[in-house]
C-alpha atoms as a PDB file:
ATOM      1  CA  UNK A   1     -71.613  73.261 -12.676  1.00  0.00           C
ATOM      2  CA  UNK A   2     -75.324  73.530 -11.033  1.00  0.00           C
ATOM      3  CA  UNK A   3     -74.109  71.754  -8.495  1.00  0.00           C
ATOM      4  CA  UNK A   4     -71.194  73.831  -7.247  1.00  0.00           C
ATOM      5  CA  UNK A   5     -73.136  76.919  -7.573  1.00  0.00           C
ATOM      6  CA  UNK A   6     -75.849  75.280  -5.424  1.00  0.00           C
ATOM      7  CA  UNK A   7     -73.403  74.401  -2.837  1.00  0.00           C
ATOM      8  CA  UNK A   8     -71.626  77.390  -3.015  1.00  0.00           C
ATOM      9  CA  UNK A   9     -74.591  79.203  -2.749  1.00  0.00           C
ATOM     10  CA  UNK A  10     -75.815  77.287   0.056  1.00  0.00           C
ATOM     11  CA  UNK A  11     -72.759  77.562   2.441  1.00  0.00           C
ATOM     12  CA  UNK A  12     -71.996  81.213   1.835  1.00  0.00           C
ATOM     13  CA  UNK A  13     -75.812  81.742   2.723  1.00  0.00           C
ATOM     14  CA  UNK A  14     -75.543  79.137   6.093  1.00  0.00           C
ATOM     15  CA  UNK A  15     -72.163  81.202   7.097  1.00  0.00           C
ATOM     16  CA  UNK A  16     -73.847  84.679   6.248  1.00  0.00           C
ATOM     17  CA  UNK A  17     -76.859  83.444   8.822  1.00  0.00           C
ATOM     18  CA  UNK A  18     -74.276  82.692  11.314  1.00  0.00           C
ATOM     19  CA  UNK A  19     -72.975  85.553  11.120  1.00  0.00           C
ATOM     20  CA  UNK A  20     -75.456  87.719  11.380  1.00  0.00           C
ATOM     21  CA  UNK A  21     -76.517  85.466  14.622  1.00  0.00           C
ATOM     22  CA  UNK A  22     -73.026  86.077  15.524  1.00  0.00           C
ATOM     23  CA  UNK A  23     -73.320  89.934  15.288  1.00  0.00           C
ATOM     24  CA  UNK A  24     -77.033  90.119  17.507  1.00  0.00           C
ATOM     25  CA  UNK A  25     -74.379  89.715  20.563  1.00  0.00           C
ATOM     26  CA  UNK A  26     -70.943  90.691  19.191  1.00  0.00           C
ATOM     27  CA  UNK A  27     -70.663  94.513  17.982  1.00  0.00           C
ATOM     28  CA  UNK A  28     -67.321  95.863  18.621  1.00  0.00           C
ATOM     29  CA  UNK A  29     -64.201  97.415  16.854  1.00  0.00           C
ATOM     30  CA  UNK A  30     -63.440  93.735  16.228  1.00  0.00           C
ATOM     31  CA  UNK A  31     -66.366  92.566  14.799  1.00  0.00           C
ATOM     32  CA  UNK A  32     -66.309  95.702  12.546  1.00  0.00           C
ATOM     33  CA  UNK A  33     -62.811  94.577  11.144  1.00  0.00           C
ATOM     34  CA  UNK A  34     -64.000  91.300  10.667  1.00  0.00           C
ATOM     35  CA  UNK A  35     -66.823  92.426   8.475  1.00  0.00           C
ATOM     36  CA  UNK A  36     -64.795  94.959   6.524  1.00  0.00           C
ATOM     37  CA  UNK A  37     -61.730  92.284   5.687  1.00  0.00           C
ATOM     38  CA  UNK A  38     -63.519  89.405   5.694  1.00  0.00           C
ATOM     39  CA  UNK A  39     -67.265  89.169   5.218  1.00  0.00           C
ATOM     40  CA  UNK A  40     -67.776  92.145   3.147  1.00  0.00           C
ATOM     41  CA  UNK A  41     -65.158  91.145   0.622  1.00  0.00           C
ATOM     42  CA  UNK A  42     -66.460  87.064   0.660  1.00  0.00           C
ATOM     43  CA  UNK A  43     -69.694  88.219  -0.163  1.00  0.00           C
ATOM     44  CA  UNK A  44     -68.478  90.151  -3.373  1.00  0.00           C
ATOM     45  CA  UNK A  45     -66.387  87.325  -4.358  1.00  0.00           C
ATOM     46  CA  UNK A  46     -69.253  84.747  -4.312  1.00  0.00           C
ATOM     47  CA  UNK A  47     -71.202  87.333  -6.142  1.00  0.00           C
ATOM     48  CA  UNK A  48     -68.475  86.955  -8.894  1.00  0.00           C
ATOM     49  CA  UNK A  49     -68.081  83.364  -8.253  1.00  0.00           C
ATOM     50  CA  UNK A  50     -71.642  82.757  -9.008  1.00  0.00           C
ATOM     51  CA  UNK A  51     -72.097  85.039 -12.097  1.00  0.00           C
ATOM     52  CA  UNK A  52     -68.972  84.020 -13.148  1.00  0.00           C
ATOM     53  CA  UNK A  53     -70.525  79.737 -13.089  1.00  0.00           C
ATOM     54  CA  UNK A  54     -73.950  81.367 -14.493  1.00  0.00           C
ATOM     55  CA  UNK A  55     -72.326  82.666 -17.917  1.00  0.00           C
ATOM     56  CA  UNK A  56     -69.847  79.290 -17.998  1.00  0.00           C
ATOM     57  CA  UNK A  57     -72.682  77.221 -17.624  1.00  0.00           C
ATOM     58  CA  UNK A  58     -74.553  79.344 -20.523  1.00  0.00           C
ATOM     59  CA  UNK A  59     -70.984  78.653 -22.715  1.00  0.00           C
ATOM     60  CA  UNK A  60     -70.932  75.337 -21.697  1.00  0.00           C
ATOM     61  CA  UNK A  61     -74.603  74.741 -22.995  1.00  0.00           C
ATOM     62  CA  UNK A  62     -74.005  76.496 -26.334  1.00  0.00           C
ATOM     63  CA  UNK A  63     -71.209  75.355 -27.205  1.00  0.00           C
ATOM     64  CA  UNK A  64     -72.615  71.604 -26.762  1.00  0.00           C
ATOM     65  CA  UNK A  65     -75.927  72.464 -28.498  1.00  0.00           C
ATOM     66  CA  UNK A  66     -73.468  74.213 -31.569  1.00  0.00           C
ATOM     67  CA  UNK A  67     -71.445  70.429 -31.397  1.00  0.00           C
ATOM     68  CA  UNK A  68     -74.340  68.201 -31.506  1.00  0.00           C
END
């Protein structure tokens, strides 16, 4: 689970740079729409995502400490 949060993490973060690079040179009506449908929503989903592998990984751990 650590791990696909880590990589999850890290990719959304390596696109999000990119983007950002992206939008030093590009800031038009397009660019706008992109952010709005695209980036803006991935962002909250990864939010989810990674709160979402946080509490399984907290489930995960109790319920193998409440097994042992």
């Amino acid at each position: 689970m650590v791990t696909a949060k880590a990589q999850l993490t890290k990719a959304t973060k390596k696109l999000l740079l990119k983007w950002d690079d992206a939008n030093e040179h590009w800031d038009d009506p397009v660019s706008r729409g992109m952010e709005k449908k695209h980036i803006g929503p991935l962002r909250a989903s990864v939010r989810s995502a990674v709160a979402a592998m946080d509490n399984m990984g907290e489930l995960l751990a109790r319920a193998e400490q409440e097994c042992s």
